[in-house]
PDB file of N, CA and C in Angstrom:
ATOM      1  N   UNK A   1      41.789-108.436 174.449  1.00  0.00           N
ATOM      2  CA  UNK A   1      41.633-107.059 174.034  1.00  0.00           C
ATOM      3  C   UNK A   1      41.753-106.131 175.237  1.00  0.00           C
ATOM      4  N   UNK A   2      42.680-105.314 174.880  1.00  0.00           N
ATOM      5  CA  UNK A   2      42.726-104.275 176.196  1.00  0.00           C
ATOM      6  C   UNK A   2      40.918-102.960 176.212  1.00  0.00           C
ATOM      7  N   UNK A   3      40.804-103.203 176.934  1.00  0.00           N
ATOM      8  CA  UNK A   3      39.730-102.478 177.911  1.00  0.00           C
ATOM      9  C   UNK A   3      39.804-100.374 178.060  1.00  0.00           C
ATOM     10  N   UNK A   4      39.269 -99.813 177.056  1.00  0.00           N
ATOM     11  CA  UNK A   4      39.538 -98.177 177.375  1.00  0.00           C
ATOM     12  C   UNK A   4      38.786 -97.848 178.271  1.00  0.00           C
ATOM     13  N   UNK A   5      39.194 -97.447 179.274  1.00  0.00           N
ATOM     14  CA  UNK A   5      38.425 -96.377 180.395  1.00  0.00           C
ATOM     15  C   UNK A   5      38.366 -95.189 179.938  1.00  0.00           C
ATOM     16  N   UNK A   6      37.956 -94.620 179.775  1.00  0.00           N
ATOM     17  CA  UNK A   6      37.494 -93.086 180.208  1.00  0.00           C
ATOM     18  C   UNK A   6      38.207 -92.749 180.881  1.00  0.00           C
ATOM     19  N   UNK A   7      38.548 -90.921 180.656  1.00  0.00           N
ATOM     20  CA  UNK A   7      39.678 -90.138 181.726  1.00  0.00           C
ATOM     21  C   UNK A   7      39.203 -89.060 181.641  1.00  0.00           C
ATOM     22  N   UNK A   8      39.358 -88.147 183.128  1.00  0.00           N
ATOM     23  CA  UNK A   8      39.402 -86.355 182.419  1.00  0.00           C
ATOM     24  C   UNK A   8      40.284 -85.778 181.809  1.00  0.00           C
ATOM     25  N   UNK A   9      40.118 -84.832 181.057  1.00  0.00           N
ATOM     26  CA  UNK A   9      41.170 -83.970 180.584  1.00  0.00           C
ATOM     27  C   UNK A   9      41.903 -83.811 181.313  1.00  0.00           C
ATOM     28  N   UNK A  10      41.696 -83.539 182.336  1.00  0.00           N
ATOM     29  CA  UNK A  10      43.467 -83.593 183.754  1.00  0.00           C
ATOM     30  C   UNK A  10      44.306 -84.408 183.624  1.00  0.00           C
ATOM     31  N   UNK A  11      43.179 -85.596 183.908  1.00  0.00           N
ATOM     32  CA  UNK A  11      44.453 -86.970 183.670  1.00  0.00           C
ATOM     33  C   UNK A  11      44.936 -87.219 182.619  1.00  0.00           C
ATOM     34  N   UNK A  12      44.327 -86.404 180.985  1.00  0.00           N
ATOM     35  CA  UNK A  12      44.694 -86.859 179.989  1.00  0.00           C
ATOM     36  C   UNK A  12      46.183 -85.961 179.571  1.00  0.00           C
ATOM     37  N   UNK A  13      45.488 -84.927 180.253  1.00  0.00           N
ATOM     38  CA  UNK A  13      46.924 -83.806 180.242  1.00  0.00           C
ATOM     39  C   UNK A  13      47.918 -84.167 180.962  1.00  0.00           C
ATOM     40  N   UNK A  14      47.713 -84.801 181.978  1.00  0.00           N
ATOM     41  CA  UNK A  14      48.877 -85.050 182.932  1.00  0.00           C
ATOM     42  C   UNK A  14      49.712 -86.169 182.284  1.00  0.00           C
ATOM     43  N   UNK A  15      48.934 -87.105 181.665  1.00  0.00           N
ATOM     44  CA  UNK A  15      49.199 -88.314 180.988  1.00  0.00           C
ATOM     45  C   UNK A  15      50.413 -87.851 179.733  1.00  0.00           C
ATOM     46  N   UNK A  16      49.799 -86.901 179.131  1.00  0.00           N
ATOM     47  CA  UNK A  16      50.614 -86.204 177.810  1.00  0.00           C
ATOM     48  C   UNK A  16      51.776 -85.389 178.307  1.00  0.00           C
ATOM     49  N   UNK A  17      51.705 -84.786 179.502  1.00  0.00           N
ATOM     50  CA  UNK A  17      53.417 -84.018 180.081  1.00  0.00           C
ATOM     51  C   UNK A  17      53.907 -84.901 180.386  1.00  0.00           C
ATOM     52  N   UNK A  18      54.034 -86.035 180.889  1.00  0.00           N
ATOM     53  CA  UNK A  18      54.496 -87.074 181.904  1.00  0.00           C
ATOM     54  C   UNK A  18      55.056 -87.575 180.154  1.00  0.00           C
ATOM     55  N   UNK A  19      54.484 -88.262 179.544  1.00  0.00           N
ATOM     56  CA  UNK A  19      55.040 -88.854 178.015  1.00  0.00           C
ATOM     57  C   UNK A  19      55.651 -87.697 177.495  1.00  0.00           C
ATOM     58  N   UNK A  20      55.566 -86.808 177.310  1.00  0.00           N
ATOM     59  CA  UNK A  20      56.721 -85.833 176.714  1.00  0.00           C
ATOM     60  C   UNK A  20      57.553 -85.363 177.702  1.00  0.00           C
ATOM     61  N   UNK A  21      57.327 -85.943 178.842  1.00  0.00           N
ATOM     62  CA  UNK A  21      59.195 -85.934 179.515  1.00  0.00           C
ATOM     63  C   UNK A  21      59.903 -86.524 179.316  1.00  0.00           C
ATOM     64  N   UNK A  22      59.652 -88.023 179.377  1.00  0.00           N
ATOM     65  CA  UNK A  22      60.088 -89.314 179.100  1.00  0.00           C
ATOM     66  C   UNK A  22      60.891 -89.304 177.727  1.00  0.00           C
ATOM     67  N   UNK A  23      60.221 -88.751 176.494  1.00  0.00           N
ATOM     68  CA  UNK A  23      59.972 -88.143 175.332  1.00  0.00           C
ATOM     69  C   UNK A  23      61.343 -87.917 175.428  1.00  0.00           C
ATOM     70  N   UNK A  24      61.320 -86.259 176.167  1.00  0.00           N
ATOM     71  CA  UNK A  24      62.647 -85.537 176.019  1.00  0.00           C
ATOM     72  C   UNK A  24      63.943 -86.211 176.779  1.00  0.00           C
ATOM     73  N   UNK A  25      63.464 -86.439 177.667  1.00  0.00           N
ATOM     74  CA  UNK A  25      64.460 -87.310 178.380  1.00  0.00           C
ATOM     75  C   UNK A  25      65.436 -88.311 177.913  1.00  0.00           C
ATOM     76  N   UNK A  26      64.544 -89.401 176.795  1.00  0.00           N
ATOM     77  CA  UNK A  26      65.392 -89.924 175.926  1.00  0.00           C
ATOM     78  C   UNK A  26      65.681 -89.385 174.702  1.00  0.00           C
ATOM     79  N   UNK A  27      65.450 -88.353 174.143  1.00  0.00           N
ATOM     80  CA  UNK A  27      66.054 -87.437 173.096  1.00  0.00           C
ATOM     81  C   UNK A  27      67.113 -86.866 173.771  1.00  0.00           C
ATOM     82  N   UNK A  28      67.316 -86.519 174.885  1.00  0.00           N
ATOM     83  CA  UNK A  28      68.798 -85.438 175.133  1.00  0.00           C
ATOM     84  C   UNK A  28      69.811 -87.276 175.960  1.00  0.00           C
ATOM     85  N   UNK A  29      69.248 -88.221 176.375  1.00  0.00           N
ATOM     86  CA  UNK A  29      69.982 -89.927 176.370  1.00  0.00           C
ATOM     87  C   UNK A  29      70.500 -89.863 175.388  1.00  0.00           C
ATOM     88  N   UNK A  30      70.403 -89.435 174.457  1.00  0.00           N
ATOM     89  CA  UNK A  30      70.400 -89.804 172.986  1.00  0.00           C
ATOM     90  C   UNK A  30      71.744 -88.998 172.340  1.00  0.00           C
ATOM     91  N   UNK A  31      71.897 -87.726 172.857  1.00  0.00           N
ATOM     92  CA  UNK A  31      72.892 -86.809 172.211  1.00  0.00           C
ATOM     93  C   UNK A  31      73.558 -86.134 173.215  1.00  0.00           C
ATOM     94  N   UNK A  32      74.733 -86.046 173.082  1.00  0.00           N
ATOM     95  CA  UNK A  32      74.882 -84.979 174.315  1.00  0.00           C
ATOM     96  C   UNK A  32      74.868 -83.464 174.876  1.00  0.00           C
ATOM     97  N   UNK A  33      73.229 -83.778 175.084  1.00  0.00           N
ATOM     98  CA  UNK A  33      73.229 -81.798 175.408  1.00  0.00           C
ATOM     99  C   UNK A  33      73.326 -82.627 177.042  1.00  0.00           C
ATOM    100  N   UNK A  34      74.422 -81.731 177.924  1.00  0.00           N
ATOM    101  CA  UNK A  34      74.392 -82.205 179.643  1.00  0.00           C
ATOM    102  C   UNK A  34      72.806 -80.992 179.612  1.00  0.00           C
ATOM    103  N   UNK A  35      72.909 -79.668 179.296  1.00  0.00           N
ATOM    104  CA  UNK A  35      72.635 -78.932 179.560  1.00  0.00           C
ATOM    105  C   UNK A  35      71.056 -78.461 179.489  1.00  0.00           C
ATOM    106  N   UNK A  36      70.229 -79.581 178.197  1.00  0.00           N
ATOM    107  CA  UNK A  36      69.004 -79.919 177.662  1.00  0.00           C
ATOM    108  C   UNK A  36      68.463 -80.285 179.135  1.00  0.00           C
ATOM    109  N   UNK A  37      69.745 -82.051 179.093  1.00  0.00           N
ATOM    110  CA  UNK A  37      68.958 -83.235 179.742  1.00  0.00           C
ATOM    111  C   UNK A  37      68.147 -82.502 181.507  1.00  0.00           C
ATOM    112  N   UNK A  38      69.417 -81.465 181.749  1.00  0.00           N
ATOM    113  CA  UNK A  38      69.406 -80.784 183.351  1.00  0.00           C
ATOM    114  C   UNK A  38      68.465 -79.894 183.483  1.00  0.00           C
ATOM    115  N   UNK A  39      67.617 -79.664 182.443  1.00  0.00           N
ATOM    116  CA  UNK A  39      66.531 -78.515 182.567  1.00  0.00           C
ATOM    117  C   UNK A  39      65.566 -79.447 182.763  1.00  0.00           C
ATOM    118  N   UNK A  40      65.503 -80.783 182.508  1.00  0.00           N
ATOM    119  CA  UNK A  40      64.450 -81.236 182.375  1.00  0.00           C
ATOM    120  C   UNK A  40      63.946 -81.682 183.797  1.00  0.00           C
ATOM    121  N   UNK A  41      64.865 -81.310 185.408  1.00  0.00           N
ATOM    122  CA  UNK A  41      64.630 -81.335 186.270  1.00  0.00           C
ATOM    123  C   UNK A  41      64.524 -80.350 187.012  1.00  0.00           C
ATOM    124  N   UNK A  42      63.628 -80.020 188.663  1.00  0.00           N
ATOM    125  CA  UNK A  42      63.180 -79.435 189.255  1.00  0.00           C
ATOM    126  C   UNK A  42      64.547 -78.881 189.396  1.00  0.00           C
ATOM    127  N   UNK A  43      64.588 -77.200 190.144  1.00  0.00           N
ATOM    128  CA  UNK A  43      66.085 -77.114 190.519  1.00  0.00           C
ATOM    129  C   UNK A  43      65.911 -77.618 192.556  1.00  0.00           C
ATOM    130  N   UNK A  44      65.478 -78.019 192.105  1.00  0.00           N
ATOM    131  CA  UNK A  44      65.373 -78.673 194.273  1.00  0.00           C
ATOM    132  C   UNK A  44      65.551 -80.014 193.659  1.00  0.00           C
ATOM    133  N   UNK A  45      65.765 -80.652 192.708  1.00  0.00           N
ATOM    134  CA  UNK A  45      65.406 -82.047 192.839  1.00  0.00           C
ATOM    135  C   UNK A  45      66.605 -83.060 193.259  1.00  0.00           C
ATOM    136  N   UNK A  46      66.068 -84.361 193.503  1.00  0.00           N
ATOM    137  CA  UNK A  46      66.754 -85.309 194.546  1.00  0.00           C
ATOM    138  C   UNK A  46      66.433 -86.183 193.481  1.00  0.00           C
ATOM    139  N   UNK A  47      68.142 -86.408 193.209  1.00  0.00           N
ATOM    140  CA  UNK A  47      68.333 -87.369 192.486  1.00  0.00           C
ATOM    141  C   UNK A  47      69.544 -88.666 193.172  1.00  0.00           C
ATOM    142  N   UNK A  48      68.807 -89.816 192.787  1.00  0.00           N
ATOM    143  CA  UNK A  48      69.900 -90.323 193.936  1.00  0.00           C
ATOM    144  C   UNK A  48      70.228 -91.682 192.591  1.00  0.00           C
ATOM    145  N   UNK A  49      71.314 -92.594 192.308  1.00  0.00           N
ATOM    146  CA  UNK A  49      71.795 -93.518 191.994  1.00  0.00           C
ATOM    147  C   UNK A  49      72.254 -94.973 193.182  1.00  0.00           C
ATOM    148  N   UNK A  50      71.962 -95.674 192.074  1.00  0.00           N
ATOM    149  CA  UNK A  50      71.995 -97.012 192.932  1.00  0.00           C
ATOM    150  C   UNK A  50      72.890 -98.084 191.875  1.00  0.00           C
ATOM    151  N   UNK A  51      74.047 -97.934 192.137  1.00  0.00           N
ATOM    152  CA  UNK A  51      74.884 -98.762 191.291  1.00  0.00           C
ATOM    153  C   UNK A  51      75.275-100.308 191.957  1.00  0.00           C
ATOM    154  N   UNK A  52      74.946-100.849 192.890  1.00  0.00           N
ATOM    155  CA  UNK A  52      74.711-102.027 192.911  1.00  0.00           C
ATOM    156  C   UNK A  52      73.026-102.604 193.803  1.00  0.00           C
ATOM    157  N   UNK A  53      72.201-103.347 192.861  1.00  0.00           N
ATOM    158  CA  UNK A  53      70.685-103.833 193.024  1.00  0.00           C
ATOM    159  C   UNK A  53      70.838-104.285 194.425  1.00  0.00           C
ATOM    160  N   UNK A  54      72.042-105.074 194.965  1.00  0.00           N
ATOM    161  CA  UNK A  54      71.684-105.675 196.482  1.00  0.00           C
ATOM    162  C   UNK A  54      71.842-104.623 197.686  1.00  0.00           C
ATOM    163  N   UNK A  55      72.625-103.644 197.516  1.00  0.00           N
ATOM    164  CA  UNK A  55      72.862-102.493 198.563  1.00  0.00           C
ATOM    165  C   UNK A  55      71.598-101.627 198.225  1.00  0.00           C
ATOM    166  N   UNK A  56      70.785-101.739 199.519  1.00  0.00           N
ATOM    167  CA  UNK A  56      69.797-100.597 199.690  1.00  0.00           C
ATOM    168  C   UNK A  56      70.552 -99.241 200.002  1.00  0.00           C
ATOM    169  N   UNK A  57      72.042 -98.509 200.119  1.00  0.00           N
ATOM    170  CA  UNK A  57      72.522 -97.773 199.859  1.00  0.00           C
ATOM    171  C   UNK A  57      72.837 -97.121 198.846  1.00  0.00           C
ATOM    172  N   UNK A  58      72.493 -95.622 198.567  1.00  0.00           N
ATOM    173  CA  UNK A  58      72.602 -95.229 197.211  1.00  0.00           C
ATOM    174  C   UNK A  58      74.122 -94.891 196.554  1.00  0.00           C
ATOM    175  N   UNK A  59      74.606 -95.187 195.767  1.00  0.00           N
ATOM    176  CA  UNK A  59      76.144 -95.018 195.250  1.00  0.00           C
ATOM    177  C   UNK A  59      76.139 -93.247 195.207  1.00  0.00           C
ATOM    178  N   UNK A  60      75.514 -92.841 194.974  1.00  0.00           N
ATOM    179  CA  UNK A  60      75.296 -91.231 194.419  1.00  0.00           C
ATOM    180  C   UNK A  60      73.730 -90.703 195.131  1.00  0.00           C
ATOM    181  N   UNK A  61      74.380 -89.492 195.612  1.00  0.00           N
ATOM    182  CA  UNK A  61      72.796 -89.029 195.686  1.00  0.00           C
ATOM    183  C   UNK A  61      73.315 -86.929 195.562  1.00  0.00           C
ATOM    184  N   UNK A  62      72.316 -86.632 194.531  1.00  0.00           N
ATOM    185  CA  UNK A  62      72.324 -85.329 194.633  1.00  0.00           C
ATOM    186  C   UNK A  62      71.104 -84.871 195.325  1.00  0.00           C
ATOM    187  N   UNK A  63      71.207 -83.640 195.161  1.00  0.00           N
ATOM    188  CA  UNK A  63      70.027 -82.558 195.889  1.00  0.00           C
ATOM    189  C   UNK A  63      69.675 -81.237 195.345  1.00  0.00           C
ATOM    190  N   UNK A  64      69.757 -81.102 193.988  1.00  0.00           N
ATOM    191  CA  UNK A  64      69.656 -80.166 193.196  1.00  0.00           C
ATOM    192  C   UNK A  64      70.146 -80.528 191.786  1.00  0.00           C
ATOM    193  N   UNK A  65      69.663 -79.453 190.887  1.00  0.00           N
ATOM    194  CA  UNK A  65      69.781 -79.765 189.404  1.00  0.00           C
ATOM    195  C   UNK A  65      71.271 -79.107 189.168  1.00  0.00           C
ATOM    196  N   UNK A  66      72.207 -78.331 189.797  1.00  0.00           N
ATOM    197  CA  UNK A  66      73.457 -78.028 189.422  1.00  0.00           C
ATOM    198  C   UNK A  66      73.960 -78.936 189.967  1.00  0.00           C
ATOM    199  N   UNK A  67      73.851 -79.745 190.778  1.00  0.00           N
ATOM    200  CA  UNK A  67      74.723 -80.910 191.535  1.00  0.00           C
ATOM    201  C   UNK A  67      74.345 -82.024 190.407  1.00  0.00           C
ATOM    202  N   UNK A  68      73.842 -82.374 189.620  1.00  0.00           N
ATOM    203  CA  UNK A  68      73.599 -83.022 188.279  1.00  0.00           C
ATOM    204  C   UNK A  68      74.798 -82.765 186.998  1.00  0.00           C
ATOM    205  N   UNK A  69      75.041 -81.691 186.919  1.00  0.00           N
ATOM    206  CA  UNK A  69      76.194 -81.346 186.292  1.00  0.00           C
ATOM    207  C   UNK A  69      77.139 -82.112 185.710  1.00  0.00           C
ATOM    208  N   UNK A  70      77.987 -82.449 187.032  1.00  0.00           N
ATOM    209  CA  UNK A  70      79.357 -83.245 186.626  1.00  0.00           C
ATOM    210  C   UNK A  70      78.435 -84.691 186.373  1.00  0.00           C
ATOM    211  N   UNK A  71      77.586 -85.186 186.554  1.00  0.00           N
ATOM    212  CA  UNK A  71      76.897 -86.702 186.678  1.00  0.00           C
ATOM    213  C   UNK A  71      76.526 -86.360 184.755  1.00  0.00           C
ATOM    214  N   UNK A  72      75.687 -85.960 184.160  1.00  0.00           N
ATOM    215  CA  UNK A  72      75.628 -85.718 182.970  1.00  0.00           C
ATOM    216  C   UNK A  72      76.530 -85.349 181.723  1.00  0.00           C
ATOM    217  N   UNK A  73      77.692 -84.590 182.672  1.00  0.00           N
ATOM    218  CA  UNK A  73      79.242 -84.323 182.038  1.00  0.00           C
ATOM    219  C   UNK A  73      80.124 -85.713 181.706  1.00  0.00           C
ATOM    220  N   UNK A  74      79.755 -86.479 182.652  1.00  0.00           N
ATOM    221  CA  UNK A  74      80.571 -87.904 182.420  1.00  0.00           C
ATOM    222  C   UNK A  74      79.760 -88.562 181.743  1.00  0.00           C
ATOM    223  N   UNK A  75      77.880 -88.556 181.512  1.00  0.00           N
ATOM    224  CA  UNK A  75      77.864 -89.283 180.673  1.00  0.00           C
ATOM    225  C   UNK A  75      77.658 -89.168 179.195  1.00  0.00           C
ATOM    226  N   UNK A  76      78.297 -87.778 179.050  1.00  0.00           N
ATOM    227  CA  UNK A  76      78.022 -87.251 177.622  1.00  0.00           C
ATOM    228  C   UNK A  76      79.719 -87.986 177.459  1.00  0.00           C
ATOM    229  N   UNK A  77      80.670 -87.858 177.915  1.00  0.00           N
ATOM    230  CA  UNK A  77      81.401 -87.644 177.315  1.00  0.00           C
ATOM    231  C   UNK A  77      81.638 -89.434 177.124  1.00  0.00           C
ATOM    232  N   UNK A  78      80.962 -90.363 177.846  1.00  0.00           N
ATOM    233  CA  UNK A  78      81.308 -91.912 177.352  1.00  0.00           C
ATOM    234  C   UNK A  78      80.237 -91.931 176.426  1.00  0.00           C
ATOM    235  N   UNK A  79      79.298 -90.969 175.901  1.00  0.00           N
ATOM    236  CA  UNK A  79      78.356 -91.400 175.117  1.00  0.00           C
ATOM    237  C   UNK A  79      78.935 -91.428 173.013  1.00  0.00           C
ATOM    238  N   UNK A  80      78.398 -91.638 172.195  1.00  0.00           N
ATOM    239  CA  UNK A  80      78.587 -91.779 171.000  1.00  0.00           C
ATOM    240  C   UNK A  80      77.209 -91.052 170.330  1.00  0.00           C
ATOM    241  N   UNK A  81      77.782 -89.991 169.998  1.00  0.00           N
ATOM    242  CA  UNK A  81      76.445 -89.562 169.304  1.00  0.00           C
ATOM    243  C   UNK A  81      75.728 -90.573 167.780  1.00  0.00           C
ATOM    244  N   UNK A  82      74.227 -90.698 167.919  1.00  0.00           N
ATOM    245  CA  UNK A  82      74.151 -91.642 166.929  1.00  0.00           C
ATOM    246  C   UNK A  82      74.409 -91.830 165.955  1.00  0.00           C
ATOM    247  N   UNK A  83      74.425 -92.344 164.843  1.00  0.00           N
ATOM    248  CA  UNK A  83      74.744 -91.614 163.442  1.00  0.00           C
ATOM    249  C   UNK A  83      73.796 -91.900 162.645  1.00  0.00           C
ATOM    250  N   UNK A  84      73.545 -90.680 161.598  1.00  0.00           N
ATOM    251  CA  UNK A  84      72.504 -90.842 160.612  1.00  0.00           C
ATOM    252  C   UNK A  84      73.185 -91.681 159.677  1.00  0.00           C
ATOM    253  N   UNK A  85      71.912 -91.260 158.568  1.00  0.00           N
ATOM    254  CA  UNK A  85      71.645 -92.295 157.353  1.00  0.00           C
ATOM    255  C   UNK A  85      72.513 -91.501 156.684  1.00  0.00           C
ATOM    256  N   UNK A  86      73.574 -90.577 156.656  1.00  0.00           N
ATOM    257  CA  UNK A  86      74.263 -89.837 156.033  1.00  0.00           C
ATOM    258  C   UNK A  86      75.561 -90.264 156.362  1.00  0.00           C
ATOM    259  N   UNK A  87      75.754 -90.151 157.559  1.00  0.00           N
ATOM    260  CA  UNK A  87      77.547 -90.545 158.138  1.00  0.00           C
ATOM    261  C   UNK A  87      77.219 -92.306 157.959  1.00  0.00           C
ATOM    262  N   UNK A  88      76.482 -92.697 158.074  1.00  0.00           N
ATOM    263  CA  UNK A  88      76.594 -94.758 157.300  1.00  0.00           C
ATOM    264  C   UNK A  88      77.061 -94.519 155.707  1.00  0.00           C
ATOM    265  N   UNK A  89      76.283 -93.419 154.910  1.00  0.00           N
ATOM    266  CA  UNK A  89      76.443 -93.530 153.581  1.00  0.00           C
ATOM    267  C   UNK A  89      78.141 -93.024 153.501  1.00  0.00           C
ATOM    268  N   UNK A  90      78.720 -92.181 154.037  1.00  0.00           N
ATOM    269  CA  UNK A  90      79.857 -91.727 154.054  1.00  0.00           C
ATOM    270  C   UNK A  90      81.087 -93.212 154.094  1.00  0.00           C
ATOM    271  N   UNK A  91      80.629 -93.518 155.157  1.00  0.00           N
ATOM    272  CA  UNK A  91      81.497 -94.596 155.922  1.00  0.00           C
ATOM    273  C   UNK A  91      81.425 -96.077 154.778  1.00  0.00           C
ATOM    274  N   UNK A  92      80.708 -96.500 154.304  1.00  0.00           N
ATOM    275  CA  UNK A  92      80.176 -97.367 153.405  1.00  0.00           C
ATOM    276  C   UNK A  92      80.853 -97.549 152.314  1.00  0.00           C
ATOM    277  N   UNK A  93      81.415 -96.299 151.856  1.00  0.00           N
ATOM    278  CA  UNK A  93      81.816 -96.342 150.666  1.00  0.00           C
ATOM    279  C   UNK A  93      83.557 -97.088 150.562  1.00  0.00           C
TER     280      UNK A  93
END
């Protein structure tokens, strides 16, 4: 059985923004707003990519939320928006 600690409201609040980033974060993964997903970062922020696990060198590294741009532009456009229970019923027939 997992064990509840006790928290303050700080941590409980902090706990609840931190999960509704994550939240949004994979809701705009999900569809392609570039423009959602890029608000959801600092505009100073340092974002860096690591496209191969053995190089401690980063493949990509930005330094701001407009330098995010073209990185979110490419992956909207390999993305597939999902499809509802409406475009299956369409397709089905």
């Amino acid at each position: 059985m997992s064990k509840h600690v006790s928290i303050s409201p700080e941590e409980a609040a902090d706990r609840l923004a931190i999960r509704e980033l994550v939240e949004a974060y994979a809701h705009c993964a999900d569809h392609p707003r570039c423009e959602s997903q890029m608000s959801l970062f600092t505009a100073d922020t340092h974002f860096v990519v690591y496209m191969n696990a053995k190089d401690p060198t980063p493949s990509q590294e930005m330094r701001s939320r407009d330098a995010l741009a073209p990185v979110f532009a490419e992956l909207n456009n390999l993305r597939t928006p999902p499809r509802t229970s409406l475009d299956r019923a369409r397709f089905s027939r």
